[in-house]
Protein backbone atom coordinates (compact mmCIF):
# COMPACT_ATOMS: atom_id res chain seq x y z
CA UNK A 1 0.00 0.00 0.00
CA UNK A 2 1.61 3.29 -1.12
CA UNK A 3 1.19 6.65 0.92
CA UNK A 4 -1.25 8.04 -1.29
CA UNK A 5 -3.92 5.76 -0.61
CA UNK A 6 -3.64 6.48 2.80
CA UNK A 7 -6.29 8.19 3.78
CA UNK A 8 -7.67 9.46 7.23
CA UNK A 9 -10.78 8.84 8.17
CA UNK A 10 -13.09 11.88 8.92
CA UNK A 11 -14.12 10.56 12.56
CA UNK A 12 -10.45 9.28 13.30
CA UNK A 13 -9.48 12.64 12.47
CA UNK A 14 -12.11 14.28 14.36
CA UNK A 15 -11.65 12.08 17.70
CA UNK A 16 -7.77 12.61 16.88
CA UNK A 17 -8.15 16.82 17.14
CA UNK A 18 -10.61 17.23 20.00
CA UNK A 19 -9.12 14.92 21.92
CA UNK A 20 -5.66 16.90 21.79
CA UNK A 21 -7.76 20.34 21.96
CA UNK A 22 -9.37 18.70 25.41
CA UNK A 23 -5.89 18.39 26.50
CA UNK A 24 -5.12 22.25 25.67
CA UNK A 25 -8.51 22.94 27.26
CA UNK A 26 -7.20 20.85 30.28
CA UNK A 27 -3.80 22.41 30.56
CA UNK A 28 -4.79 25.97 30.31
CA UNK A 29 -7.62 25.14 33.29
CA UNK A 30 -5.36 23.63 35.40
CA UNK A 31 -3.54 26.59 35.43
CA UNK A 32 -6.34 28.15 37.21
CA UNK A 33 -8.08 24.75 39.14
CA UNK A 34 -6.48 21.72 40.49
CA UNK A 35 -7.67 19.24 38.16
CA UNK A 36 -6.58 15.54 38.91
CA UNK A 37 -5.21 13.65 35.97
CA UNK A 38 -7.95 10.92 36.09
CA UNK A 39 -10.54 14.09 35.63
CA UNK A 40 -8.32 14.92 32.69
CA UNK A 41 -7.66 11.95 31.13
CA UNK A 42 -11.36 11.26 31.29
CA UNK A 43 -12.73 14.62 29.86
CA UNK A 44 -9.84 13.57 26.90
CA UNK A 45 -11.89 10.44 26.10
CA UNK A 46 -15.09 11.86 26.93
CA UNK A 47 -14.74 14.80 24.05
CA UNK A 48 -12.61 12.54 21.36
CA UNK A 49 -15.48 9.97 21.69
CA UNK A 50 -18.81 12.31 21.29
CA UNK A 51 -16.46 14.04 18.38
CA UNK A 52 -15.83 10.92 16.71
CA UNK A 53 -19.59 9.75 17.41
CA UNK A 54 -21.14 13.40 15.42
CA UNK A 55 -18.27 13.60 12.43
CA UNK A 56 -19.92 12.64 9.17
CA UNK A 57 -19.49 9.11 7.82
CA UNK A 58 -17.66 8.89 4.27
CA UNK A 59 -18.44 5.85 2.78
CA UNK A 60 -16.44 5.98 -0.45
CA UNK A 61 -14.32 3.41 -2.55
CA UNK A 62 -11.39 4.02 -2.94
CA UNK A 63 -9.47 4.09 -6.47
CA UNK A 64 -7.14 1.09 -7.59
């Protein structure tokens, strides 16, 4: 399989970005709150699921 046909998926991509935006969200928070890691960690999976769960579905075939 070559890189071009390497495609990322819409909701991989989606979980992929709000998941590390939670993170920011987290950081800048803590900052201000004690937030325990296991809050953290949690709100990461929390917002990369429910992201991945709305993004659109692409079903498309790709080329040979």
């Amino acid at each position: 399989m070559t890189a071009s046909k390497l495609i990322l998926h819409p909701k991989v991509a989606a979980g992929g970005i709000a998941g590390a935006l939670s993170v920011c969200v987290v950081y800048v928070v803590g900052h201000y709150v004690s937030v325990p890691p296991e809050v953290a960690s949690a709100v990461t999976v929390i917002v990369g699921g429910v992201a991945g769960y709305f993004a659109p579905w692409v079903a498309k075939v790709q080329p040979k």
